[in-house]
Protein backbone atom coordinates (compact mmCIF):
# COMPACT_ATOMS: atom_id res chain seq x y z
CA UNK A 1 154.38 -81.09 1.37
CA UNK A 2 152.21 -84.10 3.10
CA UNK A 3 148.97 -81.99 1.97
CA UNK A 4 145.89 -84.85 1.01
CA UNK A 5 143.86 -82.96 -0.90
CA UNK A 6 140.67 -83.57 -3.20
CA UNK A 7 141.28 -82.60 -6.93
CA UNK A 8 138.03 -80.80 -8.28
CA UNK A 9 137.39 -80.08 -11.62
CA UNK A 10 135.55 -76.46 -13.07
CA UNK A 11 132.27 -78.39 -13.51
CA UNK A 12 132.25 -79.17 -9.52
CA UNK A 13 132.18 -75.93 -8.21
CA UNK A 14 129.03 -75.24 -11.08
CA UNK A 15 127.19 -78.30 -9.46
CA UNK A 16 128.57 -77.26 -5.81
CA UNK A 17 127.67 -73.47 -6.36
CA UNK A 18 123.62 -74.62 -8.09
CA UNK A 19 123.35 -76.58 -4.76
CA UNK A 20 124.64 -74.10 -2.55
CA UNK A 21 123.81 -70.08 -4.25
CA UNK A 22 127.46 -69.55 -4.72
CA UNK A 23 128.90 -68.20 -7.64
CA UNK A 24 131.08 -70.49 -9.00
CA UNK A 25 134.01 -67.49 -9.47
CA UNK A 26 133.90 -66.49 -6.00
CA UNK A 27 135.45 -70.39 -5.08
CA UNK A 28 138.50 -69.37 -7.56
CA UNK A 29 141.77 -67.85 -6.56
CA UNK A 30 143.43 -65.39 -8.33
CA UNK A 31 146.49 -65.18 -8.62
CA UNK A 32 149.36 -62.68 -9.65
CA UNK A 33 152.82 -63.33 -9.75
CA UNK A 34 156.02 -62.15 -10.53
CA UNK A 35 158.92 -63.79 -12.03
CA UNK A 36 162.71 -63.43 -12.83
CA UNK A 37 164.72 -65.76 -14.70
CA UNK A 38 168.45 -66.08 -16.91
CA UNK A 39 166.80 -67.86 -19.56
CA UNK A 40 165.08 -65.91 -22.22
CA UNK A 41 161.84 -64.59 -22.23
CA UNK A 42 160.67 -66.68 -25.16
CA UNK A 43 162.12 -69.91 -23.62
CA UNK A 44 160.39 -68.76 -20.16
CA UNK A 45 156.92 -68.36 -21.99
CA UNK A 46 157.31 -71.60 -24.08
CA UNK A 47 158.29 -73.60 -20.98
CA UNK A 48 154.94 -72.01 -18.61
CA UNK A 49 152.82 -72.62 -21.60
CA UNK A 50 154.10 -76.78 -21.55
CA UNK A 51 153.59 -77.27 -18.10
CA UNK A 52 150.70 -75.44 -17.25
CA UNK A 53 149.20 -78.27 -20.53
CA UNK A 54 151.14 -81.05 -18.64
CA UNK A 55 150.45 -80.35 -15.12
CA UNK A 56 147.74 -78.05 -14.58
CA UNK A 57 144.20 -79.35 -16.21
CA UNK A 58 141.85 -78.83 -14.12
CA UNK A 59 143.86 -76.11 -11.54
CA UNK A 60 144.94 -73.84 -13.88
CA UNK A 61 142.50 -72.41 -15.43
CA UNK A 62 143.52 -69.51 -17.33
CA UNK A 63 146.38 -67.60 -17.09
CA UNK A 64 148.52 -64.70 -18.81
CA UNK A 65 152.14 -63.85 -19.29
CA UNK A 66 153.54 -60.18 -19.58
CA UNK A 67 156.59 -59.59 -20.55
CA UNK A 68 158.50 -56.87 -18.33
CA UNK A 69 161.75 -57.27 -19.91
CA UNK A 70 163.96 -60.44 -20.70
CA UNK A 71 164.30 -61.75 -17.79
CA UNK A 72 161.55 -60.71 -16.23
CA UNK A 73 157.07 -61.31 -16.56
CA UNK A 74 154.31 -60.46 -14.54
CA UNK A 75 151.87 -63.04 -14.67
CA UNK A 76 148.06 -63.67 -13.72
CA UNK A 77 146.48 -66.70 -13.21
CA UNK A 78 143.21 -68.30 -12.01
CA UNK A 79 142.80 -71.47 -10.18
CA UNK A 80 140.48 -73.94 -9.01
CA UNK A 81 142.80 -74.53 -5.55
CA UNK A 82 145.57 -72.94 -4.16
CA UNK A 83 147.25 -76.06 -2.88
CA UNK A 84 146.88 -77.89 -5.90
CA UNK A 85 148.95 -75.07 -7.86
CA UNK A 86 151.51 -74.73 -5.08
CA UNK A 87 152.22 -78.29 -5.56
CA UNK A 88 152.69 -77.52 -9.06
CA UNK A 89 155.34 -75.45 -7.97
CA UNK A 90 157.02 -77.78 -5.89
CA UNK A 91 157.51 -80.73 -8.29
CA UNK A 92 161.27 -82.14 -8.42
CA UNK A 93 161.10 -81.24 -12.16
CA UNK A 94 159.99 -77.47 -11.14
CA UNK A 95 162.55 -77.25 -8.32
CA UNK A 96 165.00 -78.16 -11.07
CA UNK A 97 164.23 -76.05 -13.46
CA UNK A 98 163.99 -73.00 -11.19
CA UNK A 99 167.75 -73.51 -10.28
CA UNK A 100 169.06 -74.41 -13.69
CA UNK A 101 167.45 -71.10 -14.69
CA UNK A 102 167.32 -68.59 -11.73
CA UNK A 103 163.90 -68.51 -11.89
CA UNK A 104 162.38 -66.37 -8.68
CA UNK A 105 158.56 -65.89 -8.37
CA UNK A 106 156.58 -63.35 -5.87
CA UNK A 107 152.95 -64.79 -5.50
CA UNK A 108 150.11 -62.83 -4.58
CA UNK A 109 146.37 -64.26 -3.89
CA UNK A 110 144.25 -61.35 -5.44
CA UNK A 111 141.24 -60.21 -3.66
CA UNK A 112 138.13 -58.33 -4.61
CA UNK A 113 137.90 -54.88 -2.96
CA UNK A 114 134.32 -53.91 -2.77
């Protein structure tokens, strides 16, 4: 991906929403996604948990595993940009760790019905 893209921290969309009337939530994506894998659940969980620490301050942030079965999790997170976590996704250490573990994920960008 040749994607330049500005990193923003939580605390910029406060300031950006004060200046602007926006609520700071409403700039967030949400995001649910579904995942199958050969490894074990508990390995899955512990390895999300590690990069998410490593690789995700100030994009992920928060998120929560659910454990379908043992090889498979639903999963919801909430990020500060989309591209940002895609490219999270698409690291060579990601892309290897997918195929060393058959790990498949389904993303879908929530939206608020009203």
């Amino acid at each position: 991906m040749n994607l330049l893209i500005k990193k923003f921290r939580f605390s910029n969309y406060l300031n950006l929403s004060k200046l602007e009337g926006i609520d700071p939530l409403f700039l967030m994506e949400k995001l649910f996604v579904i995942c199958s894998f050969d490894c074990s659940f508990q390995y899955y969980e512990q390895t999300v948990k590690q990069w998410v620490k490593e690789q995700g301050e100030g994009i992920v942030l928060d998120f929560e595993l659910i454990k379908i079965n043992d090889h498979k999790s639903h999963s919801f997170y909430t990020v500060s940009n989309l591209e940002e976590f895609l490219i999270m996704l698409d690291t060579e250490w990601a892309r290897e760790w997918d195929k060393a573990n058959n790990c498949r994920d389904i993303i879908y960008k929530l939206q608020l019905v009203t």
